[in-house]
Structure formats: C-alpha cells, structure tokens
Protein backbone atom coordinates (compact mmCIF):
# COMPACT_ATOMS: atom_id res chain seq x y z
CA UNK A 1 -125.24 186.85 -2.31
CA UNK A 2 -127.23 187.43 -5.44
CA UNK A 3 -125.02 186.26 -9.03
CA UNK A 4 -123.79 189.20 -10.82
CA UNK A 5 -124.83 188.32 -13.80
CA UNK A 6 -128.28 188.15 -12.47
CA UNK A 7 -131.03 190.84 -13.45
CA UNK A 8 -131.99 193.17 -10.51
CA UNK A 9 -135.80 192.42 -10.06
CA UNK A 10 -138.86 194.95 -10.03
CA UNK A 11 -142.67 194.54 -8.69
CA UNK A 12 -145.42 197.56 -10.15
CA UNK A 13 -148.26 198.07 -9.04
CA UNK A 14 -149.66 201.02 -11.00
CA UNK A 15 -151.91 203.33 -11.27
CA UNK A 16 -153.40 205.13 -14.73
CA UNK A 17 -153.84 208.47 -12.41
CA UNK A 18 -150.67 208.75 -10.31
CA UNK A 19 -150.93 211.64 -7.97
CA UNK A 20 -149.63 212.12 -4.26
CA UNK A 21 -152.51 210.43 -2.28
CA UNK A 22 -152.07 207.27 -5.20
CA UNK A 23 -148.76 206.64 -6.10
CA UNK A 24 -147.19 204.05 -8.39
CA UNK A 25 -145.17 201.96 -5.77
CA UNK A 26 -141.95 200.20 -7.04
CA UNK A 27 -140.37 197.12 -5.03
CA UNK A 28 -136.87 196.72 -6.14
CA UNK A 29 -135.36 193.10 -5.08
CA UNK A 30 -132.60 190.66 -5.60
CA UNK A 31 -132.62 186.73 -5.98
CA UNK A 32 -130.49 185.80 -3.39
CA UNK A 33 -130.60 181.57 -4.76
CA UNK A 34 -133.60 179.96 -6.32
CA UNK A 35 -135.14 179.50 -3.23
CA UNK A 36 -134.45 183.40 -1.64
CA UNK A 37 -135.51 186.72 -2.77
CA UNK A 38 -134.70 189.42 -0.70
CA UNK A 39 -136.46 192.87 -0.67
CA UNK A 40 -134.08 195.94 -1.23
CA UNK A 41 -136.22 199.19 -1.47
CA UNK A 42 -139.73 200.64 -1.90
CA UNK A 43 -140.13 203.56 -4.00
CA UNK A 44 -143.50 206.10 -4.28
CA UNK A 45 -143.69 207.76 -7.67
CA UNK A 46 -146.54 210.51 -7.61
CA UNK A 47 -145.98 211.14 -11.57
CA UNK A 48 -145.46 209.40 -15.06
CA UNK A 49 -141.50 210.82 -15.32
CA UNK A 50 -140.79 209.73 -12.35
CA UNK A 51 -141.92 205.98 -13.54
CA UNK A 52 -139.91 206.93 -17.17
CA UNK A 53 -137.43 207.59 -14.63
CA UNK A 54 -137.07 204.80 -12.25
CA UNK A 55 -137.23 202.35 -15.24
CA UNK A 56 -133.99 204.09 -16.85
CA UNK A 57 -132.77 203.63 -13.49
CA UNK A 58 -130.63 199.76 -13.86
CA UNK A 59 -129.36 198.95 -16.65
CA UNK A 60 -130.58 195.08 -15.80
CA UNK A 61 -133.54 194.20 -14.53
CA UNK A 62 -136.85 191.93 -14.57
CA UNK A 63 -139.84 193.33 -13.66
CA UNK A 64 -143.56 192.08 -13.10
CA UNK A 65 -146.18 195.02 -13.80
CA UNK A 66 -150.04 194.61 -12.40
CA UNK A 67 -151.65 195.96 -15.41
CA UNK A 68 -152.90 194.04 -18.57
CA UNK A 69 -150.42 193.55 -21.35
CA UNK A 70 -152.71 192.74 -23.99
CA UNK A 71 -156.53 192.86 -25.42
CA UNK A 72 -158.64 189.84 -25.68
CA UNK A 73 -158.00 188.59 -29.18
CA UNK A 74 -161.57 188.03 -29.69
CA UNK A 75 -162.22 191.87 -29.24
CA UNK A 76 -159.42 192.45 -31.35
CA UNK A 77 -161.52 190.30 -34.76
CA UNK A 78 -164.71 191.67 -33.52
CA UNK A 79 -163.25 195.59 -33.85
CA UNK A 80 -161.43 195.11 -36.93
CA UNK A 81 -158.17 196.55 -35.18
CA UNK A 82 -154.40 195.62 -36.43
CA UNK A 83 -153.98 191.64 -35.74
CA UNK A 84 -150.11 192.67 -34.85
CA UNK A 85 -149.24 193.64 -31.14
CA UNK A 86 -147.19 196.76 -32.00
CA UNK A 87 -149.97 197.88 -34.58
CA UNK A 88 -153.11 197.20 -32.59
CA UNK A 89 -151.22 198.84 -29.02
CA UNK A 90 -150.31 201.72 -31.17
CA UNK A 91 -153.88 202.33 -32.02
CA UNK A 92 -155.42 201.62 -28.85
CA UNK A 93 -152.53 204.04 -27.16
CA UNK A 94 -153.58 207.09 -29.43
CA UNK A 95 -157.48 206.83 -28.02
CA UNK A 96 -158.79 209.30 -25.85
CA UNK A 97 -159.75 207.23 -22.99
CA UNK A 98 -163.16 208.44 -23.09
CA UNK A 99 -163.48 207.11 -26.74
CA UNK A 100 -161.89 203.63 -25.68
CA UNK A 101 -165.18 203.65 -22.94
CA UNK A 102 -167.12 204.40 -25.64
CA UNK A 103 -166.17 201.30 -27.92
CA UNK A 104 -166.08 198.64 -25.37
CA UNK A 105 -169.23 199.85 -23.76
CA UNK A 106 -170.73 199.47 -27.22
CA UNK A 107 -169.34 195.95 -28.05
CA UNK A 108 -170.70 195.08 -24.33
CA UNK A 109 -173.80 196.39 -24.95
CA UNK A 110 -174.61 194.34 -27.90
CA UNK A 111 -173.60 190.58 -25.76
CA UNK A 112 -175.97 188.79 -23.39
CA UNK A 113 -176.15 189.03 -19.79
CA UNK A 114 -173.41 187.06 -18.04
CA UNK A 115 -171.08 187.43 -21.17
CA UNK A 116 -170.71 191.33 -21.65
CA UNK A 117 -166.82 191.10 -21.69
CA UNK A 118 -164.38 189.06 -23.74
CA UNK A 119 -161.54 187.49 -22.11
CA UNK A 120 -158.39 186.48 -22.34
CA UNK A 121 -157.17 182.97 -21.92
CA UNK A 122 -154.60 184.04 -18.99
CA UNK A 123 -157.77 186.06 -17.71
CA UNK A 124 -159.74 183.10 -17.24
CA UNK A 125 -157.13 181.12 -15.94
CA UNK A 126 -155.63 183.19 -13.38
CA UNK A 127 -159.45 184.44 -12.12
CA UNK A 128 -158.38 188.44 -12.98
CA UNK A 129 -160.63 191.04 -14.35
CA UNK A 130 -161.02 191.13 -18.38
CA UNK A 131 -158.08 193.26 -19.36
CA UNK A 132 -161.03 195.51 -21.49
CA UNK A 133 -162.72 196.13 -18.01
CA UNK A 134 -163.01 200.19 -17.50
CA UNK A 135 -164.12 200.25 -14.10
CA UNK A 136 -163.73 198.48 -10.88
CA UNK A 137 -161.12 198.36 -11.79
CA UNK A 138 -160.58 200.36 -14.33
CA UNK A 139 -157.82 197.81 -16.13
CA UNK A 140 -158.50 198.86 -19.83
CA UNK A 141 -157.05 202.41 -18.30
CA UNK A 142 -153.75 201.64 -16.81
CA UNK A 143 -153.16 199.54 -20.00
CA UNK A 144 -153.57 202.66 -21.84
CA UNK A 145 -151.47 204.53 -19.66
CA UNK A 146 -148.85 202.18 -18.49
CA UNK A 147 -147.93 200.11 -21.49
CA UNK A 148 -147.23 203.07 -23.86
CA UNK A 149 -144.68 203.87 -21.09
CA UNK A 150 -143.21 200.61 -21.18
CA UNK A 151 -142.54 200.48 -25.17
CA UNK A 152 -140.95 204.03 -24.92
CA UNK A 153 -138.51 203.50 -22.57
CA UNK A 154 -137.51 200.78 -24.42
CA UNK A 155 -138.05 197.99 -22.39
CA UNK A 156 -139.02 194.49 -23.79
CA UNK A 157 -142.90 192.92 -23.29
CA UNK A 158 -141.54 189.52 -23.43
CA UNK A 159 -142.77 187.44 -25.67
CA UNK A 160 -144.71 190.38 -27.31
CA UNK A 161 -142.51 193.36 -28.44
CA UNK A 162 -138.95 192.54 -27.81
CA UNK A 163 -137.13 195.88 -27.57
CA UNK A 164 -133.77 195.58 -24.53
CA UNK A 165 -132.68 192.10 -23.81
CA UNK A 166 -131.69 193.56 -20.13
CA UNK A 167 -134.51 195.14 -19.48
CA UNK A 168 -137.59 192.71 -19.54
CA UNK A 169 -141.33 193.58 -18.00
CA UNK A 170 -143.63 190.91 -17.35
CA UNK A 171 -147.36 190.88 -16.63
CA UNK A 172 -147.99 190.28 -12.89
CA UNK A 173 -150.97 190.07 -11.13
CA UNK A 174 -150.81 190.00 -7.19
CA UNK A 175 -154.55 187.95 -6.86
CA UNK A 176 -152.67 184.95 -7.88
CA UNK A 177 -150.62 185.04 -4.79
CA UNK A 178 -153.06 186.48 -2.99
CA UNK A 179 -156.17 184.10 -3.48
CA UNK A 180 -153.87 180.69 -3.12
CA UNK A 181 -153.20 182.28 0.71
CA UNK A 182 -156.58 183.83 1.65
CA UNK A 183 -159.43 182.28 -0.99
CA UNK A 184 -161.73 185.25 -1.31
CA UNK A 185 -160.66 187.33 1.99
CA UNK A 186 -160.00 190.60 1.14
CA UNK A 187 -156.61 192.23 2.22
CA UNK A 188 -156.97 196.07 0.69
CA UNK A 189 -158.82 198.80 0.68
CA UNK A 190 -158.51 202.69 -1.36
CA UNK A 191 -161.68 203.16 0.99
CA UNK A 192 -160.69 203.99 4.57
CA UNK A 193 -164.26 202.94 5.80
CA UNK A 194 -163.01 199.84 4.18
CA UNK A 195 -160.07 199.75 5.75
CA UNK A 196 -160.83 196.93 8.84
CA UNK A 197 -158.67 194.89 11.59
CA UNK A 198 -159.79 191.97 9.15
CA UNK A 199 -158.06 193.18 6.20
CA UNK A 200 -155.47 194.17 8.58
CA UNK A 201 -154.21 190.52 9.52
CA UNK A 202 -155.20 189.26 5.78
CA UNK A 203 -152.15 191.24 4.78
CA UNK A 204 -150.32 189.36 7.84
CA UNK A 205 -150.93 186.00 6.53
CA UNK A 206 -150.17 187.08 2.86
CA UNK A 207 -146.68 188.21 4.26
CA UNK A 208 -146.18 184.73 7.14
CA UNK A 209 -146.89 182.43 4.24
CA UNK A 210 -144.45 184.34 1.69
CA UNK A 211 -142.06 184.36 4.39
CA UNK A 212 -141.97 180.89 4.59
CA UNK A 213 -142.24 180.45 1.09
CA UNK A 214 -145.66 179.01 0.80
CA UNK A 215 -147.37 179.66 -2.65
CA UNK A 216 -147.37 177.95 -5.69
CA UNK A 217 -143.69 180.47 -6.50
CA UNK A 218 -141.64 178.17 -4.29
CA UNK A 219 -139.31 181.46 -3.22
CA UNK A 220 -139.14 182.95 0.75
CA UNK A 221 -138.78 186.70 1.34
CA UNK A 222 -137.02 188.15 3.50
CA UNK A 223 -137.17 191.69 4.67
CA UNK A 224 -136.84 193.91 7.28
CA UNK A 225 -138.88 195.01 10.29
CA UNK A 226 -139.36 198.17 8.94
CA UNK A 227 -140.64 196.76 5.43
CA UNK A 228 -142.55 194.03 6.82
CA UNK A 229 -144.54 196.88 9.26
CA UNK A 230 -144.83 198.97 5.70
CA UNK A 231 -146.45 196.49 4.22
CA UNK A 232 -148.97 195.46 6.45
CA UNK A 233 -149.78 199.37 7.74
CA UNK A 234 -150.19 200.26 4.55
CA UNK A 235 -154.22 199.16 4.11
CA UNK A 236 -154.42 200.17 0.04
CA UNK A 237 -152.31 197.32 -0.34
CA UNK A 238 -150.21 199.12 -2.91
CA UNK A 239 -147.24 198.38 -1.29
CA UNK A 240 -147.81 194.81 -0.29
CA UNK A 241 -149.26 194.17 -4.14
CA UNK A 242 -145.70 195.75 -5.20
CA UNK A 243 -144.20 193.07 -3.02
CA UNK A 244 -146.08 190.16 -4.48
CA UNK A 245 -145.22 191.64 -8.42
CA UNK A 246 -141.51 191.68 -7.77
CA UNK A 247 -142.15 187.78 -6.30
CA UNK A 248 -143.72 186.37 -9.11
CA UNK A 249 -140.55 188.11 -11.59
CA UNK A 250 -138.24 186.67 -9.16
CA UNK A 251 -140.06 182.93 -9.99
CA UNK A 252 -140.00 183.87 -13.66
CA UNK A 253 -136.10 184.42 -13.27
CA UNK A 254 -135.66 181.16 -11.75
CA UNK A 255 -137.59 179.44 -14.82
CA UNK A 256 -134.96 181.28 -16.80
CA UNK A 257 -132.23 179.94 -14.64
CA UNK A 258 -133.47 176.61 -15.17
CA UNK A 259 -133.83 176.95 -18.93
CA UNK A 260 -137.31 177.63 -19.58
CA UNK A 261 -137.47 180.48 -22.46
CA UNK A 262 -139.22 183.68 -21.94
CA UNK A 263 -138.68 183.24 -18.29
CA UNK A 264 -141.89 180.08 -18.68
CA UNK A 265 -144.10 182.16 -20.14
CA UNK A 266 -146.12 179.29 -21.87
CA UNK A 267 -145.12 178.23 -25.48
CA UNK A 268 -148.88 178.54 -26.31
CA UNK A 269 -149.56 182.16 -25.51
CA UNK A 270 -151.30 184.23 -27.74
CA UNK A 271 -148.91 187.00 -29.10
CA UNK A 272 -152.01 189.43 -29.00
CA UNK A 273 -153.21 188.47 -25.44
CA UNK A 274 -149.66 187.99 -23.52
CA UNK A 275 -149.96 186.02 -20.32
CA UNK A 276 -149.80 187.04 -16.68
CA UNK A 277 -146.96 184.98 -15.71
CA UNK A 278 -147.26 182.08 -13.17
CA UNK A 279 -150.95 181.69 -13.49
C-alpha cells in the first residue's frame, strides 16, 4: 500500500487544441514503494475546464506535464523580454499565438542553416524539440496554452514559480523513456495511414520493459489487462505517453523520498529554462 502521506501522482500529455477526436489524457497513479508504481485511472478531457478541473481534483499530488516549461534563455536576451519567470511567462501568455509565430519565425530567420532555433540546456540533453518550436510539433503552442493553466490553478512549477506546496507539476517528456527502450523506432501516430503493426508492438516493448522496470527510472508498473490493452490499442500514443509522464513524477517522488530537493531537479537549472526532469 501506497504511504498516506504520499502525493497522489499525475502523467499529461497535452494538447494546445483539446477537442473530442484529441483529448488531453490524464494518468492518475500511486507509488506503491520506491520500486512500484501502480496505475489507478485514465481520464480523456476534450476541453480546457475540464483540465482546470481535474487539477482541482486532489488536494495532493505530483504531476509530470509533456509540454515545455520554459523559453531558451538565450531567446529570452536576444528579445529583450522580462529576465524573471513570472514576468517573461506573463508576457509570452498574453500573445496571440499567431504573433508568437511571427517573432520566433523572425529571430529564426535571421540564424544560419543548422542553427535556426535556440535551445535549452535540458533540450539538448534530453534530445526533445526546442521548447520555441511552432510546428511539428507545435511545442511553443501548448506552452502557451498549458502553462497559463498551470499558474492559475495554483499549482507550483517547481523550482520556477512556487505557488501550492501539495500540488507540484513537473516537466515530463515521454521520448526519454521512450528512446532508452526503442532508439529511434517510432511507437505513435495522429496519422492513421501511419498507424502500422510496427508501431503497434513498439508500444508493446515500451510497456514489457516498464513492466519489468527497465529504464533509467528504476520503478515497475503494474496495471491491469484492460489498461495494458488501452495502451497499446491506442496508436496516437496519447495514452501510453500519459503513462510514461506519470512514471517519470513517480521517480521524481522517490528522489524526494530520498532527500534530493525539488524532487532532483538539478541544483544547476536555469530558473528561466526549467528542466524536464530525469533527463
């Protein structure tokens, strides 16, 4: 049995445009002992109240979120925007996302071939896109969209904008997890032309090998035959990427348990940036 005292954990993956055929999917889960996480419930959310919602809905949880938490801080300098987290996000929050296109297309435009984008550090490191990316996918966007959400519901960006102490979001990204098991097989597909038998038992190995606990996250799953068939039927990957967020919280809780701060989140990080934790 999980402690008490322990927060209820959360994966995201999310979506800047959440409608019925793309949903925000939710995986709510509970460390069982350092070594265990079990997986409780998915949840669908076709709207942005219904996320407001669900993250009103515990009182005590950790979450990991697939979108960017920060801006590289070079692009930050470069722009002339706020050099404080709460400042610059507020700014970046109130642009029309056609304008925010705009201004990184423009700042691209002017850099040579090969280095169009700035980075973050935790970018480069954990081999994601550049959290100003607006397409393919469009990361930039569900920054826009999903951390603005975050702040008002008055959950904390740890070790960026510290709001409830019970109610902590992380920065996740399911690649991590994903690349250790496969390399560069692909697993997912919005595409249903794209949708092959291949992909199909990629998303069976992701789920034998975090079964058994074999990543870099140390931690076994264990599920039902119902969630494991969810998972690998469902060929967007939304709900297995879910899966894999809520993981790499549950290894950030265990850091905490051991007495890392900020649930190991590096001491370095840039306050600006954030970090995606466990890369």
């Amino acid at each position: 049995m999980s402690s008490p005292e322990w927060p209820r954990l959360l994966g995201c993956d999310f979506t800047s445009s959440p409608r019925a055929q793309k949903n925000i999917v939710l995986a709510w889960a509970d460390l069982l002992t350092p070594e265990v996480v079990q997986l409780k419930q998915i949840v669908r959310l076709s709207g942005f109240s219904e996320f407001e919602g669900a993250l009103k809905s515990h009182a005590h949880w950790l979450g990991g979120f697939d979108l960017p938490f920060g801006l590289p801080r070079e692009l930050l300098i470069h722009l002339g925007w706020p050099l404080r987290y709460k400042d610059y996000m507020a700014h970046y929050s109130a642009m029309p996302r056609a304008d925010i296109r705009s201004c990184f297309k423009q700042f691209c435009d002017a850099r040579a071939v090969g280095q169009k984008f700035a980075h973050r550090l935790t970018d480069r490191v954990a081999d994601s896109s550049p959290s100003m990316k607006w397409v393919n996918p469009p990361v930039a966007y569900m920054m826009h969209a999903g951390v603005p959400l975050l702040m008002k519901a008055g959950v904390s960006l740890v070790g960026l904008f510290e709001q409830d102490p019970l109610r902590n979001a992380l920065e996740a990204y399911p690649g991590l997890i994903a690349k250790e098991i496969l390399g560069r097989r692909s697993y997912k597909s919005d595409d249903k032309s794209g949708q092959t038998p291949e992909r199909l038992i990629a998303r069976k190995d992701i789920l034998h090998a975090i079964e058994l606990g074999q990543t870099r996250l140390k931690l076994r799953l264990k599920l039902t035959h119902g969630q494991r068939e969810a998972m690998i039927e469902d060929a967007s990957g939304d709900t297995l990427d879910a899966v894999l967020c809520a993981l790499q919280a549950a290894w950030g809780l265990v850091q905490h348990l051991q007495g890392q701060e900020r649930f190991g989140l590096p001491q370095e990080m840039d306050p600006l940036e954030g970090w995606i934790i466990g890369a």
